[in-house]
C-alpha atoms as a PDB file:
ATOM      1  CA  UNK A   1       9.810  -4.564  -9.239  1.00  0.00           C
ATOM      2  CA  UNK A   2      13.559  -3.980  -9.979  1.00  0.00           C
ATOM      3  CA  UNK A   3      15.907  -4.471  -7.326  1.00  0.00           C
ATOM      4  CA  UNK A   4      19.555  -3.343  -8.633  1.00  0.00           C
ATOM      5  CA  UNK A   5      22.488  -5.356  -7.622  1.00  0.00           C
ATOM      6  CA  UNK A   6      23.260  -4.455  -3.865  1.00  0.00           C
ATOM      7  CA  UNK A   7      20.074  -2.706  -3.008  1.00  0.00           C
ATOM      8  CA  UNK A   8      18.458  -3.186   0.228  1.00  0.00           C
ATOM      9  CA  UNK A   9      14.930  -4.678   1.227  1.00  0.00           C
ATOM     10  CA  UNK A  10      12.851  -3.011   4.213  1.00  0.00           C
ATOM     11  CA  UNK A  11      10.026  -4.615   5.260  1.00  0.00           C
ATOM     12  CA  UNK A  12       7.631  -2.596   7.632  1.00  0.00           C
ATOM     13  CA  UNK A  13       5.476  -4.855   9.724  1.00  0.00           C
ATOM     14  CA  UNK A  14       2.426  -3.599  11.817  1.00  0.00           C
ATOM     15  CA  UNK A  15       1.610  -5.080  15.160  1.00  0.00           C
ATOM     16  CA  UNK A  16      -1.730  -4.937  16.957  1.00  0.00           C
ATOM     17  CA  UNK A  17      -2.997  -5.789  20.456  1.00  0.00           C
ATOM     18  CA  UNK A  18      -4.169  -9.199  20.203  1.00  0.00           C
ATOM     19  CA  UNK A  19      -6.337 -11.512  23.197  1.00  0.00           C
ATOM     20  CA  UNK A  20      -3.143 -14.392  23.326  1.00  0.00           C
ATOM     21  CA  UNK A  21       0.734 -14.639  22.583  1.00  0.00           C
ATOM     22  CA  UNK A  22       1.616 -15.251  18.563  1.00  0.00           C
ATOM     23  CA  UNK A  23       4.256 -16.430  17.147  1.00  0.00           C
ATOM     24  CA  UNK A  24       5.803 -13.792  14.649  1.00  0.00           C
ATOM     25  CA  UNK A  25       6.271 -15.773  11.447  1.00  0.00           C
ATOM     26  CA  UNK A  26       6.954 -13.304   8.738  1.00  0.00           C
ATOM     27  CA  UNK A  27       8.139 -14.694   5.352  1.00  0.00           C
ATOM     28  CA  UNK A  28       9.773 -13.005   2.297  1.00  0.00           C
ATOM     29  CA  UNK A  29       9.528 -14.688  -1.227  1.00  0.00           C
ATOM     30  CA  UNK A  30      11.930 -13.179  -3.494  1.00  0.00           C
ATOM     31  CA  UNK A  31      11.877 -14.337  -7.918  1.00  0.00           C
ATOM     32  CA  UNK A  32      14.606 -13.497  -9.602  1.00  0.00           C
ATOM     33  CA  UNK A  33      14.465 -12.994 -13.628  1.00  0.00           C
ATOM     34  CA  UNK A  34      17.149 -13.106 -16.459  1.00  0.00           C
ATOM     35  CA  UNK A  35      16.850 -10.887 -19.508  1.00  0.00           C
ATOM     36  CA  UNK A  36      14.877  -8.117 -20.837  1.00  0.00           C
ATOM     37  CA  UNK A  37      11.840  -6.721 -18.433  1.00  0.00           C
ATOM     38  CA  UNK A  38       9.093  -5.276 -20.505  1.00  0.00           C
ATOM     39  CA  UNK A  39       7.254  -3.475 -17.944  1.00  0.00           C
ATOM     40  CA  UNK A  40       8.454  -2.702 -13.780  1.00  0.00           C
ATOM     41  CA  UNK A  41       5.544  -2.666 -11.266  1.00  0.00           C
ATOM     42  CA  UNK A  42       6.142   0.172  -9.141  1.00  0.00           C
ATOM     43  CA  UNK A  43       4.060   1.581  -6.332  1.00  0.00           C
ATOM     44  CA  UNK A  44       2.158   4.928  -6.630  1.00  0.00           C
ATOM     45  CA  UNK A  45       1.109   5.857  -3.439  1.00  0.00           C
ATOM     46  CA  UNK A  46      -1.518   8.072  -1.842  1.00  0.00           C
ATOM     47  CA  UNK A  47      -0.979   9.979   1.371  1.00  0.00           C
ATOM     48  CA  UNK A  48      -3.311  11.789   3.210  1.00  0.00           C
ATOM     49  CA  UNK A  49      -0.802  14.291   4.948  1.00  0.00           C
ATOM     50  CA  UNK A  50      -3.667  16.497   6.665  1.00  0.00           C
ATOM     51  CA  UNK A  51      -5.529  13.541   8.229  1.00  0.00           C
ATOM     52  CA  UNK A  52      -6.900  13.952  11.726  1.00  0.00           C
ATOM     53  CA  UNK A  53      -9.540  12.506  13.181  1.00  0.00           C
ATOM     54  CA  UNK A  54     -10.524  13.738  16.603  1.00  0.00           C
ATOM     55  CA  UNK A  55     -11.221  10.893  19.115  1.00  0.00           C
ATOM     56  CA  UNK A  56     -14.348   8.943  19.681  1.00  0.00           C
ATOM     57  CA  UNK A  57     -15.336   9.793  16.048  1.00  0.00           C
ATOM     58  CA  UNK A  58     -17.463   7.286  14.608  1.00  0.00           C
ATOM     59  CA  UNK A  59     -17.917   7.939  11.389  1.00  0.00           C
ATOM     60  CA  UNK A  60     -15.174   9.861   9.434  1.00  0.00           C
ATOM     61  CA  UNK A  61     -14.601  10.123   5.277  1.00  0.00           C
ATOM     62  CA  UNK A  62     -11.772  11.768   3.827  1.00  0.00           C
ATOM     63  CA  UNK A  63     -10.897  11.332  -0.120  1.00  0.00           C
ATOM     64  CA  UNK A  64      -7.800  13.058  -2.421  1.00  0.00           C
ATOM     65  CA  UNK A  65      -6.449  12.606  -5.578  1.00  0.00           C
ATOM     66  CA  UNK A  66      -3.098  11.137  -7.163  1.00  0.00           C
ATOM     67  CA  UNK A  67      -2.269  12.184 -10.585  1.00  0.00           C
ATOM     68  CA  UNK A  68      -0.046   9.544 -12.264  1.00  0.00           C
ATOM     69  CA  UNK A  69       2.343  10.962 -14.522  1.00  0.00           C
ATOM     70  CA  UNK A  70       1.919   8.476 -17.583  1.00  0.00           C
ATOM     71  CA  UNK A  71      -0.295   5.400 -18.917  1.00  0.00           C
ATOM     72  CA  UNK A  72      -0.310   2.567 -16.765  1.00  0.00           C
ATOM     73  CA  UNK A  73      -1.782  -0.187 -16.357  1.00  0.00           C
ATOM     74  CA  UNK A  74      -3.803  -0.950 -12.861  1.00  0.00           C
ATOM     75  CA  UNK A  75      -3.019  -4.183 -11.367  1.00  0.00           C
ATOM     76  CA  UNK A  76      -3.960  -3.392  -8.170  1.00  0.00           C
ATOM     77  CA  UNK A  77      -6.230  -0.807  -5.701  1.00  0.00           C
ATOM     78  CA  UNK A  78      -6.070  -0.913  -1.831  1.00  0.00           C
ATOM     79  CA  UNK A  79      -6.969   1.109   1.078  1.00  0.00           C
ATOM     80  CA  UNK A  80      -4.389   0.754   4.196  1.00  0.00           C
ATOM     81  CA  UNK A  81      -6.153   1.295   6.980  1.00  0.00           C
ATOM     82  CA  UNK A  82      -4.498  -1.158   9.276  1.00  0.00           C
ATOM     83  CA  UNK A  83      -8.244  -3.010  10.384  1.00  0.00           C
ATOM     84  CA  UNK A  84      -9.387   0.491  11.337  1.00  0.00           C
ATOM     85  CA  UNK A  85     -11.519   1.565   8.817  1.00  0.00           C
ATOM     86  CA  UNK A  86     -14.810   0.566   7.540  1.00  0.00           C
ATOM     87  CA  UNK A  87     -14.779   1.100   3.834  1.00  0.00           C
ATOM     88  CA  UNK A  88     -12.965   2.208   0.806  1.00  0.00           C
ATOM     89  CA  UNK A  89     -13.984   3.479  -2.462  1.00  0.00           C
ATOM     90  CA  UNK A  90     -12.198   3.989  -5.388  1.00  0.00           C
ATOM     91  CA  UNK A  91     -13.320   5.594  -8.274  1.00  0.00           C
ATOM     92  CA  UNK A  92     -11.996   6.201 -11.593  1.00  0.00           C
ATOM     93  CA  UNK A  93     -11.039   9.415 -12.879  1.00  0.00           C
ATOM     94  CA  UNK A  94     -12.251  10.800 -16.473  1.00  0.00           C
ATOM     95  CA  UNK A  95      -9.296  10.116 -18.804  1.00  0.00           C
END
């Protein structure tokens, strides 16, 4: 993805409660490219806003939609659920 000259990098790292003491040993690889970039990966991002799921719940599905704004191409599909969730489906839209 493009990073201009003098932009800034945030990195957002989750912790859990784990049984023994880790060592935190977070790494950052950056490439660096000269020239013209045909295409920029960019993020488009789903957020479930209204999300709430009442406590002791043991089984809870939610879906949504995210309307891209122009052709893209897919290189990747993830559900965050930060080791809480069970499962995650994606499925394809009608073009």
């Amino acid at each position: 993805m493009l990073l201009p000259k003098g932009s800034r990098l945030r990195i957002d790292v989750h912790y859990l409660p784990y049984r023994k003491q880790e060592l935190e040993q977070t790494k950052v690889g950056l490439y660096f490219t000269e020239g013209h970039i045909d295409r920029e990966r960019r993020n488009f991002n789903y957020r479930h806003l209204e999300l709430r799921i009442q406590p002791n719940t043991a089984d809870y599905s939610c879906g949504g939609t995210k309307i891209v704004p122009e052709d893209v191409t897919v290189q990747q599909v993830a559900c965050h659920m930060h080791i809480r969730g069970k499962s995650g489906i994606v499925e394809r839209a009608a073009l």
